[in-house]
Structures are given as structure tokens and as C-alpha cells.
PDB file of N, CA and C in Angstrom:
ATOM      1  N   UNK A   1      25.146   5.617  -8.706  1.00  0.00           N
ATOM      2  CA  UNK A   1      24.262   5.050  -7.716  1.00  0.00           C
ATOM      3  C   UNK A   1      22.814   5.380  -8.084  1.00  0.00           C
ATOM      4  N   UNK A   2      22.193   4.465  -7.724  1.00  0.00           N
ATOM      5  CA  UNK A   2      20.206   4.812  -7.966  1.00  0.00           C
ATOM      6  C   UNK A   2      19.763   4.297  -6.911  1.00  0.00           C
ATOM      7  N   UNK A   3      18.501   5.432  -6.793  1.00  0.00           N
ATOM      8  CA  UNK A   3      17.385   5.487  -6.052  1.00  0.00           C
ATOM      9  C   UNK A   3      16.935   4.129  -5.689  1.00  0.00           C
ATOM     10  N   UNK A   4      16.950   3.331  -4.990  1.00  0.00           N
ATOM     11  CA  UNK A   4      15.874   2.540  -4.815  1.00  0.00           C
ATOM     12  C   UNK A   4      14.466   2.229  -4.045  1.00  0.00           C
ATOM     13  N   UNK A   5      14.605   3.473  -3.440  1.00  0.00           N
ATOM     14  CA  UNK A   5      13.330   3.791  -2.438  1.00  0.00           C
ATOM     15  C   UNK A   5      12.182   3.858  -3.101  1.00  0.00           C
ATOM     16  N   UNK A   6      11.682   4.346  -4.109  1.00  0.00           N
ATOM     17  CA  UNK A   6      10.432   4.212  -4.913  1.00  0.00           C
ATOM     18  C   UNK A   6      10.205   2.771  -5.456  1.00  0.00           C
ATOM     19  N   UNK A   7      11.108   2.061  -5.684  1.00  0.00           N
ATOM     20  CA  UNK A   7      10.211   0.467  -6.457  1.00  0.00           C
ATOM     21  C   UNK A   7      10.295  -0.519  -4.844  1.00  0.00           C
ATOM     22  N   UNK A   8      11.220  -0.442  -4.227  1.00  0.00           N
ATOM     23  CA  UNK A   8      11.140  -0.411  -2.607  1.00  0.00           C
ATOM     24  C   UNK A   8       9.908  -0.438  -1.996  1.00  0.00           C
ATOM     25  N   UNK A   9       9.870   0.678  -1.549  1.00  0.00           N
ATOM     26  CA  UNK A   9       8.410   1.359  -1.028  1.00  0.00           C
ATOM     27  C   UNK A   9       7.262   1.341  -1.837  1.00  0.00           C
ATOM     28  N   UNK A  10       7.456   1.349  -2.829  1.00  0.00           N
ATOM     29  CA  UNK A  10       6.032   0.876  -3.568  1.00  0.00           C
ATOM     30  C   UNK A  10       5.837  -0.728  -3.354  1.00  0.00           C
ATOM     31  N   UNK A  11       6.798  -1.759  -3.295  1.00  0.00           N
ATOM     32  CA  UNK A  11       6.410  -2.873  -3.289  1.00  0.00           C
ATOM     33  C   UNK A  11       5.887  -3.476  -2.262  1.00  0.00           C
ATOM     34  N   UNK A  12       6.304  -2.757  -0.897  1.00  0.00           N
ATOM     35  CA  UNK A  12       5.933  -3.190   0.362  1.00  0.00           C
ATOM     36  C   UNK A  12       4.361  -2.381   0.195  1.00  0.00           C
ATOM     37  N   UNK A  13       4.180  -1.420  -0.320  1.00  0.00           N
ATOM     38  CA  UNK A  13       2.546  -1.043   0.308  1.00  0.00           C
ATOM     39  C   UNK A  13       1.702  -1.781  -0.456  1.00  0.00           C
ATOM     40  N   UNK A  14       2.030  -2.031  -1.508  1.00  0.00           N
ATOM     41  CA  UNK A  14       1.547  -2.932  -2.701  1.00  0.00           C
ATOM     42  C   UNK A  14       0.975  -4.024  -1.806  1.00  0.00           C
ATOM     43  N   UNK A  15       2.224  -5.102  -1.270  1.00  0.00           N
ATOM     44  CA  UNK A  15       1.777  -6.197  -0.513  1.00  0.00           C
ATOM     45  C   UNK A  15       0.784  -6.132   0.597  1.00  0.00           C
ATOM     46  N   UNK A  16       1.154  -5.343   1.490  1.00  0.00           N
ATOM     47  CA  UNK A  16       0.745  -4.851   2.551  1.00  0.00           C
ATOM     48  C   UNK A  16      -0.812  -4.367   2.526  1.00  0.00           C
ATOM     49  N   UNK A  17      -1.364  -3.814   1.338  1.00  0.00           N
ATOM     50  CA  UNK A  17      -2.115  -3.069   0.801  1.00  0.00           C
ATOM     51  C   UNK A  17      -3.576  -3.522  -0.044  1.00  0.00           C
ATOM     52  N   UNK A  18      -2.833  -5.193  -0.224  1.00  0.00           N
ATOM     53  CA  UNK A  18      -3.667  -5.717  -1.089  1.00  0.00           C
ATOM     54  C   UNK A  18      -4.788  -6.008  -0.435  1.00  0.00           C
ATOM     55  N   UNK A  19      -5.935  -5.665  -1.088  1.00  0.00           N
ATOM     56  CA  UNK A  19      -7.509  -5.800  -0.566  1.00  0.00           C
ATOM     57  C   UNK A  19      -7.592  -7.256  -0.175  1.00  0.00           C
ATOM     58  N   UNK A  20      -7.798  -7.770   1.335  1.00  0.00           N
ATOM     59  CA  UNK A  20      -7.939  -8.676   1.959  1.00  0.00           C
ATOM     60  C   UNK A  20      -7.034 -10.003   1.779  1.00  0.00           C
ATOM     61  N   UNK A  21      -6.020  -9.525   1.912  1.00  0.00           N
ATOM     62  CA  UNK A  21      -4.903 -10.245   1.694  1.00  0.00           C
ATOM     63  C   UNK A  21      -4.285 -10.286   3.225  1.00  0.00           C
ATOM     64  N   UNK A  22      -3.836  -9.049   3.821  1.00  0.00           N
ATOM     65  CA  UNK A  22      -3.927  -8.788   5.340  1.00  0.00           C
ATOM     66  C   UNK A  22      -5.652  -8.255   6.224  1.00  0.00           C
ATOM     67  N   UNK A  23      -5.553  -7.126   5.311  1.00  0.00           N
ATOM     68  CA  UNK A  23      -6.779  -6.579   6.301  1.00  0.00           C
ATOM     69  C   UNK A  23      -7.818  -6.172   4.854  1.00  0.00           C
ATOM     70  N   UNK A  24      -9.054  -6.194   5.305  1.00  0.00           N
ATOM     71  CA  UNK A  24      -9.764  -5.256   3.729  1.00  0.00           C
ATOM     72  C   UNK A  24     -10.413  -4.506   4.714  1.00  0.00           C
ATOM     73  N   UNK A  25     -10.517  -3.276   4.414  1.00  0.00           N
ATOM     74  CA  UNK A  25     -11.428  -1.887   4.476  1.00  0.00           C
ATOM     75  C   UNK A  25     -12.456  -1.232   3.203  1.00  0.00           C
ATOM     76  N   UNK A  26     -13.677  -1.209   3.318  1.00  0.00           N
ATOM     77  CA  UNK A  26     -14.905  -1.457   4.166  1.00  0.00           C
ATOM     78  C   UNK A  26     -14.985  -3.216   3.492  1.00  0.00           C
ATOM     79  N   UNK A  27     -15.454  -4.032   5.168  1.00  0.00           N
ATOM     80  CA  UNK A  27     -15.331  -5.630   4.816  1.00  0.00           C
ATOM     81  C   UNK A  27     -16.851  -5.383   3.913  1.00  0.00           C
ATOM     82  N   UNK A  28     -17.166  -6.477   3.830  1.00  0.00           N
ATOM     83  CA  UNK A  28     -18.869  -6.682   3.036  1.00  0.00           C
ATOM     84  C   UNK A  28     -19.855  -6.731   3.806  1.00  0.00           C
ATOM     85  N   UNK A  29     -19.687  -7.008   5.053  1.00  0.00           N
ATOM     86  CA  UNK A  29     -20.632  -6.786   6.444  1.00  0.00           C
ATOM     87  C   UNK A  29     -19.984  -6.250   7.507  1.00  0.00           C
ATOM     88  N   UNK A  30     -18.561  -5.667   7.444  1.00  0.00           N
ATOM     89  CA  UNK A  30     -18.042  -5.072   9.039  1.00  0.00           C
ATOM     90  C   UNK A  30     -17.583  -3.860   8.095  1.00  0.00           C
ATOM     91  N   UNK A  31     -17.076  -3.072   8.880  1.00  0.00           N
ATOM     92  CA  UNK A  31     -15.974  -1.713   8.419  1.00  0.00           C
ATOM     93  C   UNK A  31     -14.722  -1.986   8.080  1.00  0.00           C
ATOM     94  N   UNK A  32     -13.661  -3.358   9.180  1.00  0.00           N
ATOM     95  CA  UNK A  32     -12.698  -3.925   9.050  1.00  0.00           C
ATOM     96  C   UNK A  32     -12.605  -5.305   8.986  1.00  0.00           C
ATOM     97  N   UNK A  33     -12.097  -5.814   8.032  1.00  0.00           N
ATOM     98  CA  UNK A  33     -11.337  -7.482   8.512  1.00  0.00           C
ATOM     99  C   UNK A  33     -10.192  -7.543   7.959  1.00  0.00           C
ATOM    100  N   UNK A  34     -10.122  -8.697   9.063  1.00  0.00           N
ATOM    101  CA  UNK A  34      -8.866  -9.401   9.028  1.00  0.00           C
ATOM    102  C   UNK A  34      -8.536 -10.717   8.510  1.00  0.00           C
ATOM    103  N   UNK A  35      -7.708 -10.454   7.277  1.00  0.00           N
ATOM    104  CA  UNK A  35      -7.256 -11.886   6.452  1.00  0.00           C
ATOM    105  C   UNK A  35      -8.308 -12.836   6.102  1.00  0.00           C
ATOM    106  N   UNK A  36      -9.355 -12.537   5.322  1.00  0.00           N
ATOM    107  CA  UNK A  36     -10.578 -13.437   4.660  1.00  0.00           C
ATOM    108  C   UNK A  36     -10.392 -13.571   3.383  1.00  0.00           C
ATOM    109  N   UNK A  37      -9.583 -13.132   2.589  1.00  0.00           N
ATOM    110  CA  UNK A  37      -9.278 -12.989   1.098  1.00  0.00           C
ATOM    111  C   UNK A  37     -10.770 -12.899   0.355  1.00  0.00           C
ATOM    112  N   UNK A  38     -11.489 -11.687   0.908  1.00  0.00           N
ATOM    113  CA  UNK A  38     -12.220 -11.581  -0.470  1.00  0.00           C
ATOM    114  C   UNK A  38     -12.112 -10.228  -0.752  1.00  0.00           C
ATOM    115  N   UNK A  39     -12.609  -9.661  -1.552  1.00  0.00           N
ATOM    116  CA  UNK A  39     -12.763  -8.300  -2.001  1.00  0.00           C
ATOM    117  C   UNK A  39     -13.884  -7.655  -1.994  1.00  0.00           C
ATOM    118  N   UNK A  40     -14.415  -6.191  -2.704  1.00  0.00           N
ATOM    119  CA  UNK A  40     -15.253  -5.653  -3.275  1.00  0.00           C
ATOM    120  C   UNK A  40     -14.942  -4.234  -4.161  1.00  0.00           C
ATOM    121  N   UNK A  41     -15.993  -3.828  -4.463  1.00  0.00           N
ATOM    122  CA  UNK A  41     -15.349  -2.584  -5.241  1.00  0.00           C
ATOM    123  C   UNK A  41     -14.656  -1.668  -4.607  1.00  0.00           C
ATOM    124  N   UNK A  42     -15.537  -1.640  -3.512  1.00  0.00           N
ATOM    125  CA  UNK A  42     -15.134  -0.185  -2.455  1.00  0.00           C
ATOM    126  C   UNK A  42     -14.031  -0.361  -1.739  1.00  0.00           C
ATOM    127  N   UNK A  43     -13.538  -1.723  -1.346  1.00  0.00           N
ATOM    128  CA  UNK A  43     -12.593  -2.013  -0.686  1.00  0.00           C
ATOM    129  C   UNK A  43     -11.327  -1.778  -1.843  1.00  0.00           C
ATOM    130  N   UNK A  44     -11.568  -2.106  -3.059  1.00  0.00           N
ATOM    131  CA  UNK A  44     -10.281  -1.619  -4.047  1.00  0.00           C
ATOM    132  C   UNK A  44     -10.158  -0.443  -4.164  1.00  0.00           C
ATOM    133  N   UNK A  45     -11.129   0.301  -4.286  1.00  0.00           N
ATOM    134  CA  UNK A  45     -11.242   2.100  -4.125  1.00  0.00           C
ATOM    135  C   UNK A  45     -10.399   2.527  -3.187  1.00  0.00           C
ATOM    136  N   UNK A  46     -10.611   2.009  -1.549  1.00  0.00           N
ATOM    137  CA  UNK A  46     -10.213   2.502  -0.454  1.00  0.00           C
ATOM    138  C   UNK A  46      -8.863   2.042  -0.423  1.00  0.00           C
ATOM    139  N   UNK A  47      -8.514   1.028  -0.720  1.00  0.00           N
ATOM    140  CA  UNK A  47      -6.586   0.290  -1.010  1.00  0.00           C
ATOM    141  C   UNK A  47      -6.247   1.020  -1.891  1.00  0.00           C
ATOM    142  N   UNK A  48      -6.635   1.684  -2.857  1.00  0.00           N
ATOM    143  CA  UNK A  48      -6.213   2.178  -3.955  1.00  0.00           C
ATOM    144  C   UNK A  48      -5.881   3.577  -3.423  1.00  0.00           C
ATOM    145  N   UNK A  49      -6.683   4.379  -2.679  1.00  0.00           N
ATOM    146  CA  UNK A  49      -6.281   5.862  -2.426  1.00  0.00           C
ATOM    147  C   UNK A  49      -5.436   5.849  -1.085  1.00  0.00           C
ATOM    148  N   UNK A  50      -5.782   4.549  -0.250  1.00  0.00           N
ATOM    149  CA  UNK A  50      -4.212   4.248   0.963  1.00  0.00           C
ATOM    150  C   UNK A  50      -2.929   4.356   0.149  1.00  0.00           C
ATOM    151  N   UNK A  51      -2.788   3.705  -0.849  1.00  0.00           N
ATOM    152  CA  UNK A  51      -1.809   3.132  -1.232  1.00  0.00           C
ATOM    153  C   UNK A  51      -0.870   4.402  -2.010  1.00  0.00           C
ATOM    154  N   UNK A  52      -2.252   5.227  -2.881  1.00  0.00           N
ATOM    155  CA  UNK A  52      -1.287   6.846  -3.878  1.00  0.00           C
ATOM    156  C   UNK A  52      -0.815   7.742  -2.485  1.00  0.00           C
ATOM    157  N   UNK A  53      -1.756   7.752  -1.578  1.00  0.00           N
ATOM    158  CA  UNK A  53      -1.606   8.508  -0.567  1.00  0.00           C
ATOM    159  C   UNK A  53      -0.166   8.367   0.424  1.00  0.00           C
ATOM    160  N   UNK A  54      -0.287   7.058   0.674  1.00  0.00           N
ATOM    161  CA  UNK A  54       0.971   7.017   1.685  1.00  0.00           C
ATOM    162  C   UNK A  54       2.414   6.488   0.979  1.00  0.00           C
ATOM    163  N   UNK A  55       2.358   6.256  -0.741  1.00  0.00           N
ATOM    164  CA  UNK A  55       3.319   6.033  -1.252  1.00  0.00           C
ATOM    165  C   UNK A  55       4.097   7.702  -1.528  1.00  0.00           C
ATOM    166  N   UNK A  56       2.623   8.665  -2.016  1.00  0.00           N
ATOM    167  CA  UNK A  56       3.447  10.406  -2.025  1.00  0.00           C
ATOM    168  C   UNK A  56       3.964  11.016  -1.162  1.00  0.00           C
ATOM    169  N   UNK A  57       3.388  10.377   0.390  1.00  0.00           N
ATOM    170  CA  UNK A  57       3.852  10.818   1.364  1.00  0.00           C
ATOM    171  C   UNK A  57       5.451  10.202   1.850  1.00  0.00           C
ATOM    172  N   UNK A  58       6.251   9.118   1.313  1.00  0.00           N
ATOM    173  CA  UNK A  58       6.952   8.633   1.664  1.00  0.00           C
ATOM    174  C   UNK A  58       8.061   9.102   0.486  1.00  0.00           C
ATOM    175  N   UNK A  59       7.322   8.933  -0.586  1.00  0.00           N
ATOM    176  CA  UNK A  59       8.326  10.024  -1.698  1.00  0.00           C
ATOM    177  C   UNK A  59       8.588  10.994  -1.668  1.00  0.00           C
ATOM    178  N   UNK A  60       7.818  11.966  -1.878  1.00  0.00           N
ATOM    179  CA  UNK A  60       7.543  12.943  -2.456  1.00  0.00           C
ATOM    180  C   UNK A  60       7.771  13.962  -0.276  1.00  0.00           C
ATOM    181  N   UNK A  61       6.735  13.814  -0.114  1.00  0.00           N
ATOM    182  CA  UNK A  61       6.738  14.584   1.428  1.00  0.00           C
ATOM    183  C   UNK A  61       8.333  14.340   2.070  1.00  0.00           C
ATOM    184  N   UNK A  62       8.076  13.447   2.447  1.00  0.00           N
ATOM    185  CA  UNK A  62       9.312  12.621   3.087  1.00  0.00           C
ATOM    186  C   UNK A  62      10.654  12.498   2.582  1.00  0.00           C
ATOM    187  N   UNK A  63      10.559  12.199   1.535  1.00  0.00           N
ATOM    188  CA  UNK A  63      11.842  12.205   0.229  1.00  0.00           C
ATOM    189  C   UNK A  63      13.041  10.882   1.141  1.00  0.00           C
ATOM    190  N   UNK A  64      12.158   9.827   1.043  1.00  0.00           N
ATOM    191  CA  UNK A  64      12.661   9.120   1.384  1.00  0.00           C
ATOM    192  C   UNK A  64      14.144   8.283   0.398  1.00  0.00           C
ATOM    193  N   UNK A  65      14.781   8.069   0.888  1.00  0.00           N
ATOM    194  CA  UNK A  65      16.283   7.304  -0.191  1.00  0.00           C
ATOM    195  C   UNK A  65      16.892   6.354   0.085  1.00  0.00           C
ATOM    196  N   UNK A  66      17.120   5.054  -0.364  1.00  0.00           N
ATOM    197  CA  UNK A  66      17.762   3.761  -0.598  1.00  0.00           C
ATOM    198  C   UNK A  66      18.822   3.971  -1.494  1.00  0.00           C
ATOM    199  N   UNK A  67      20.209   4.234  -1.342  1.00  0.00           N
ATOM    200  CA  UNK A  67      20.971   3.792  -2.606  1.00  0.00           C
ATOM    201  C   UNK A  67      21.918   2.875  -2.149  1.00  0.00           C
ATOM    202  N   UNK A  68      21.975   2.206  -3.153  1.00  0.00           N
ATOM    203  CA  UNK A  68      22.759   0.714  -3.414  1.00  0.00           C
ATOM    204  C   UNK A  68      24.019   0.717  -4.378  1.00  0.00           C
ATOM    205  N   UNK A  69      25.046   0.058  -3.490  1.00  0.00           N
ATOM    206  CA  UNK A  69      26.367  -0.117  -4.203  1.00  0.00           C
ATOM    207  C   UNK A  69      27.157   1.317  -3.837  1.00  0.00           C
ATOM    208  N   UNK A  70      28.743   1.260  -4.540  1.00  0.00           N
ATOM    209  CA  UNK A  70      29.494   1.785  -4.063  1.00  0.00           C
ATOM    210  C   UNK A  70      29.947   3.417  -4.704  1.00  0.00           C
TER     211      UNK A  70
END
């Protein structure tokens, strides 16, 4: 049996995560928006350290586990 919680959980924060795809943090004139699809640097910075952050916490802290099959 294998793990599948790490390519799992990485793929959902991935989506979830992507700079203005749902939400971007810091917008280019607000702090937050919602679903405008654009980007900036800082907003990839800030998705980028959400994303190591709450993926270690779901691994690694949490020790979260998916296994598949019999």
C-alpha cells in the first residue's frame, strides 16, 4: 500500500493556492481579492510561503494518510 496524502494534499493547495485564480493576497490596490486572475510578485511570494507552510503542517505536523487499495 502507498501513501497518497502528500501528492493529494499538495494538489488541492496547489489549486486552491494559485495567485488569483480564487483569491490573490496582497491584490495590486486592496490587501485581498477575489477571482480577478491577475498576479504580482508579492502575491507569488505570499502563495508560495501559504502553500510550504500549510502543506508541512498537514504532513509533517499532522501526519496526515491516504492509502489506497487492498
Amino acid at each position: 500500500m502507498q501513501d497518497w496524502a502528500p501528492v493529494f494534499i499538495s494538489l488541492v493547495l496547489f489549486i486552491l493556492l494559485s495567485p488569483g485564480l480564487i483569491f490573490q493576497m496582497p491584490a495590486k490596490s486592496r490587501l485581498f481579492a477575489l477571482g480577478n486572475f491577475q498576479t504580482s510578485v508579492a502575491s507569488i511570494i505570499v502563495h508560495t510561503i501559504l502553500f510550504f507552510a500549510l502543506d508541512a503542517i498537514f504532513l509533517i505536523a499532522i501526519g496526515v494518510q491516504i492509502q489506497l487499495g487492498s
